[in-house]
N, C-alpha and C. Protein backbone atom coordinates (compact mmCIF):
# COMPACT_ATOMS: atom_id res chain seq x y z
N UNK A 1 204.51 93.43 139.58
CA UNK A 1 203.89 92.14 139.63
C UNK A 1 202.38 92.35 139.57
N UNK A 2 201.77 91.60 138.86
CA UNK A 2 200.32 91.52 138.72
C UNK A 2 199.88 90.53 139.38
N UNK A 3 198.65 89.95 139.76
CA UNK A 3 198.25 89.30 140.68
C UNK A 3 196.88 89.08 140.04
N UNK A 4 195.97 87.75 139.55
CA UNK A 4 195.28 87.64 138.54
C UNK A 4 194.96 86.53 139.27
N UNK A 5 193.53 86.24 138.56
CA UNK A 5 192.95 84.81 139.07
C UNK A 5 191.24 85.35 140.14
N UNK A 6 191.24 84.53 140.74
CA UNK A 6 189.52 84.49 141.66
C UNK A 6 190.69 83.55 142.94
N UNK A 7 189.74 84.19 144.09
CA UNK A 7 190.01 83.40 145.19
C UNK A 7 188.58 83.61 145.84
N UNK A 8 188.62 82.81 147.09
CA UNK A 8 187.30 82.68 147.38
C UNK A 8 187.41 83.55 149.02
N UNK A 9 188.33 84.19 149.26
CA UNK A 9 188.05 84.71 150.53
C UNK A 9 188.93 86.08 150.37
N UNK A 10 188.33 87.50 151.13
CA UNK A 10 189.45 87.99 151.41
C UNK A 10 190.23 88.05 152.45
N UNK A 11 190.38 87.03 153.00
CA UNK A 11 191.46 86.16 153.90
C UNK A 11 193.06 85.75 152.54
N UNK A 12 192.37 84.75 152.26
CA UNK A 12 192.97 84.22 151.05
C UNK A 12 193.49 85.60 150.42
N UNK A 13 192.81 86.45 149.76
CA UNK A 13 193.41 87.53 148.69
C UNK A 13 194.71 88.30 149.42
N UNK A 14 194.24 88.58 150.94
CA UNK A 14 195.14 89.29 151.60
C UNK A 14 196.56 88.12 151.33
N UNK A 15 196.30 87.33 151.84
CA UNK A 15 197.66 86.53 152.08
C UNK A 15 198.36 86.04 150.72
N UNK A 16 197.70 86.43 149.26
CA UNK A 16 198.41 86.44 148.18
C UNK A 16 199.04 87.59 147.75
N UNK A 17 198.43 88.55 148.19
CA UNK A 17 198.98 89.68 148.46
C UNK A 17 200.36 90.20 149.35
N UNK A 18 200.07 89.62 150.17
CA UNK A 18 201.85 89.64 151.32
C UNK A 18 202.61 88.70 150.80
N UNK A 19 202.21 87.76 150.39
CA UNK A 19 203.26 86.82 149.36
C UNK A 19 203.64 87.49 148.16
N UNK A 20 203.23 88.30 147.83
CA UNK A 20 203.78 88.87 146.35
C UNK A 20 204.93 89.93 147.07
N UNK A 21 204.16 90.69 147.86
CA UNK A 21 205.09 92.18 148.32
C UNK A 21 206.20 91.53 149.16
N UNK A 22 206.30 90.20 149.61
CA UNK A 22 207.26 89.17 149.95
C UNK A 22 208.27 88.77 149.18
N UNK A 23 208.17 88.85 148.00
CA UNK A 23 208.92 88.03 146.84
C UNK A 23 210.40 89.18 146.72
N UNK A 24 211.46 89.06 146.99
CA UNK A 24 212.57 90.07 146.31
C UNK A 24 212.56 90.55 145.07
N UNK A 25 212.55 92.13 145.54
CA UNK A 25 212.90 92.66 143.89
C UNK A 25 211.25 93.33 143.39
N UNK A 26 210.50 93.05 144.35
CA UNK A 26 208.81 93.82 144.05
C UNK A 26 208.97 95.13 144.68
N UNK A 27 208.56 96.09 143.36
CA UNK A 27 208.44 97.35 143.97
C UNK A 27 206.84 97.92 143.39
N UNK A 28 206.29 96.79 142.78
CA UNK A 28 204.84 97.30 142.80
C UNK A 28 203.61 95.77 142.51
N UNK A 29 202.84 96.27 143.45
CA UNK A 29 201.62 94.99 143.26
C UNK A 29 200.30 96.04 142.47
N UNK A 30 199.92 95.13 141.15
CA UNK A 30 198.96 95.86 141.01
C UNK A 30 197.51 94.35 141.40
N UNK A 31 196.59 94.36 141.77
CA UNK A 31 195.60 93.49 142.47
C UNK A 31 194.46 93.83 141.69
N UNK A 32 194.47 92.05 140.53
CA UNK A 32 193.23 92.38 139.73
C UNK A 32 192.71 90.62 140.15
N UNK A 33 192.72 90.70 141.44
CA UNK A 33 191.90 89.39 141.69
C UNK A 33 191.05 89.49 142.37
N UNK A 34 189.50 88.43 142.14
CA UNK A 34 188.47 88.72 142.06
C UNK A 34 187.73 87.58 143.29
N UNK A 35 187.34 88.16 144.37
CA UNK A 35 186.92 87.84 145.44
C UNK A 35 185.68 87.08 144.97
N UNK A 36 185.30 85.68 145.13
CA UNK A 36 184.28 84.80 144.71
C UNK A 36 183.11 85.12 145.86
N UNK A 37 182.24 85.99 145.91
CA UNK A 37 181.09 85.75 147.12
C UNK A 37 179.88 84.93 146.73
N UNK A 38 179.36 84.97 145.76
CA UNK A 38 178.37 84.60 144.96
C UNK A 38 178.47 83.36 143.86
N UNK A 39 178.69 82.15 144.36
CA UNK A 39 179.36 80.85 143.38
C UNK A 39 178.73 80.71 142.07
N UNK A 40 179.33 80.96 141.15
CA UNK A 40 178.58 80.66 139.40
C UNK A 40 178.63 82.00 139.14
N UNK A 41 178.53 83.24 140.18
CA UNK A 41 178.47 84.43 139.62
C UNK A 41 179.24 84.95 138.61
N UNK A 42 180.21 84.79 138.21
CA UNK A 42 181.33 84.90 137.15
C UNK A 42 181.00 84.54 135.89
N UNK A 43 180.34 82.86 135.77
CA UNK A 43 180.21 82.31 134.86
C UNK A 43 179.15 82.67 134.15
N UNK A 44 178.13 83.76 135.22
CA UNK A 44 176.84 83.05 134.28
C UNK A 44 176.92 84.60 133.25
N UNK A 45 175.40 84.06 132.32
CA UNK A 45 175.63 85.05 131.23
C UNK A 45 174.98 86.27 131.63
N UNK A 46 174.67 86.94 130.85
CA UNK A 46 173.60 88.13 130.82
C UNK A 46 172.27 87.61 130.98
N UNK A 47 171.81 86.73 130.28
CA UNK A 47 170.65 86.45 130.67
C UNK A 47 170.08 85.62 131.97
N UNK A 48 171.22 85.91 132.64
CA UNK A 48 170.67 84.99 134.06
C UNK A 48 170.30 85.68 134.98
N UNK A 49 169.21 85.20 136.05
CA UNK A 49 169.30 86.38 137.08
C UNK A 49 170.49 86.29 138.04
N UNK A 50 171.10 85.11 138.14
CA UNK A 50 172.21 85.17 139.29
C UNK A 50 173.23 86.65 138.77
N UNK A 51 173.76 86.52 137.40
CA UNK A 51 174.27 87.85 137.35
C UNK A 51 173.76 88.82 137.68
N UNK A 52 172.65 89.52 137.36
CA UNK A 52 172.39 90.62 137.41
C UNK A 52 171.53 91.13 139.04
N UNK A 53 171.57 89.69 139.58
CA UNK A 53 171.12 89.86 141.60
C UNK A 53 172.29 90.21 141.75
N UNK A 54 173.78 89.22 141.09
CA UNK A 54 174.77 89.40 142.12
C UNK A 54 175.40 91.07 141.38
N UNK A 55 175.15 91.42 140.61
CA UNK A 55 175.71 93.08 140.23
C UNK A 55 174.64 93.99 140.99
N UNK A 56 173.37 93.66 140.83
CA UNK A 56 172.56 94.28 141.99
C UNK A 56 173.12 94.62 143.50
N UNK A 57 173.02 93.08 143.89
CA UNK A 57 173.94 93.53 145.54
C UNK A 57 175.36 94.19 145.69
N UNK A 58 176.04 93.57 144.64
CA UNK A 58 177.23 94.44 144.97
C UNK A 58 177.01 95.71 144.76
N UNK A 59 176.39 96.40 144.00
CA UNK A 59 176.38 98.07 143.73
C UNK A 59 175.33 98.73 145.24
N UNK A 60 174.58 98.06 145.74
CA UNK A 60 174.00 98.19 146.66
C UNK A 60 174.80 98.36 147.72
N UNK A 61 175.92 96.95 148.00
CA UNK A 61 176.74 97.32 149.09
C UNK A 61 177.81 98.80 149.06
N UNK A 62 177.97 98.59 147.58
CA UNK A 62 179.19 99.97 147.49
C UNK A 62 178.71 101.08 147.73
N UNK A 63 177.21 101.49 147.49
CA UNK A 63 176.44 102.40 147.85
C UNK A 63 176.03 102.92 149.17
N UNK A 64 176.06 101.84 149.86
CA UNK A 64 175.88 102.00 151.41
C UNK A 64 177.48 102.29 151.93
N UNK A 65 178.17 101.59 151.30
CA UNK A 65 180.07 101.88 152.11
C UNK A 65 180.14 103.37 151.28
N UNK A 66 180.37 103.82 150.36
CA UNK A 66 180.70 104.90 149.78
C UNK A 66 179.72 105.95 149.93
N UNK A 67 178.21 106.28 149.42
CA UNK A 67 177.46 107.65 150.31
C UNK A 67 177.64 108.34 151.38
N UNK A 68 178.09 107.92 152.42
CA UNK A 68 178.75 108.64 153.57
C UNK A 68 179.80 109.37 153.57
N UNK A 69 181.02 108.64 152.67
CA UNK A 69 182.14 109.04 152.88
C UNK A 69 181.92 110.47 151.74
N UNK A 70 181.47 110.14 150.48
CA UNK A 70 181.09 111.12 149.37
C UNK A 70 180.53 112.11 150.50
N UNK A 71 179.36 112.01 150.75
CA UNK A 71 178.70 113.10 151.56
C UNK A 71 179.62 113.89 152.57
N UNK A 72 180.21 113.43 153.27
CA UNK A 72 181.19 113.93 154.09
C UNK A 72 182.21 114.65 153.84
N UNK A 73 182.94 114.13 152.43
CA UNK A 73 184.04 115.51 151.39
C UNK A 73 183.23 116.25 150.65
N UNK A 74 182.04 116.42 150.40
CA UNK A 74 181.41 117.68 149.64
C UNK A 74 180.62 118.18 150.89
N UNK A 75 180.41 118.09 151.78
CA UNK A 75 180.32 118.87 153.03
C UNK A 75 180.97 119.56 153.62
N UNK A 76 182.47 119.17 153.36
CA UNK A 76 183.91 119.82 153.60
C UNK A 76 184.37 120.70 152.57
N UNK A 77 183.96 120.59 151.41
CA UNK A 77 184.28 121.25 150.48
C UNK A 77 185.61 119.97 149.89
N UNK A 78 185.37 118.92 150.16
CA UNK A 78 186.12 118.15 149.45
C UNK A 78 186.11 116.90 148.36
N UNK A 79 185.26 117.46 147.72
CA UNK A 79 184.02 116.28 146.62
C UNK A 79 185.08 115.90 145.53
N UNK A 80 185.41 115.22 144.81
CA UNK A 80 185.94 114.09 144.03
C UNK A 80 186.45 115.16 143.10
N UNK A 81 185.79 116.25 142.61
CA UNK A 81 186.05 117.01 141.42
C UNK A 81 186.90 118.12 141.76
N UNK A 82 186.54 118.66 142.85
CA UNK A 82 187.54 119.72 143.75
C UNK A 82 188.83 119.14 143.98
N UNK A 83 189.13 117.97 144.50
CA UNK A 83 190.74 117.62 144.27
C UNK A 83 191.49 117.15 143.82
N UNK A 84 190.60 116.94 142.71
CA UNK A 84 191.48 116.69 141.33
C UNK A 84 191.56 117.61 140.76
N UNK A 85 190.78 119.26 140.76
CA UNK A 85 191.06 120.47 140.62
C UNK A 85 190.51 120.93 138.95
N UNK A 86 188.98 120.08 138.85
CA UNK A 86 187.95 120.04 137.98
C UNK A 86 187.40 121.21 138.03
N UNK A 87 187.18 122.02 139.37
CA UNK A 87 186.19 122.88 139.06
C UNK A 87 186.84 124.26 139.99
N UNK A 88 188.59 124.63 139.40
CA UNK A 88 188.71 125.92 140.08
C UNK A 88 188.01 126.62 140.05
């Protein structure tokens, strides 16, 4: 089952989510729905700044959630390329 569309919370996404893995006969959810934080952000074009603030902040936030964790498996000897077994 695929799962498609914008919702505006991940409250909401979660609970479309347990409704799918709810349904009889699901043995896989794949989740390509798109959490609304930023209203118009979707719509607007390239030339707007709302797009390119709201791709700004989001890469900003992923940067702050993800650097730590990165830093922490290549400190271990466990960096992205090592366990997928890129660089015996």
């Amino acid at each position: 089952m695929t799962l498609t569309g914008e919702v505006d919370s991940l409250a909401e996404r979660n609970t479309v989510e347990w409704a799918a893995w709810s349904a009889p006969g699901v043995k896989k959810v794949v989740d390509n729905l798109v959490v609304l934080l930023v209203p118009g952000a979707m719509e607007a074009g390239l030339d707007s700044v709302l797009f390119w603030a709201s791709l700004a902040v989001g890469f900003a936030v992923a940067f702050v959630a993800t650097f730590p964790v990165n830093r922490w498996l290549i400190v271990r000897g466990r960096g992205h390329a090592l366990a997928h077994g890129g660089h015996s």
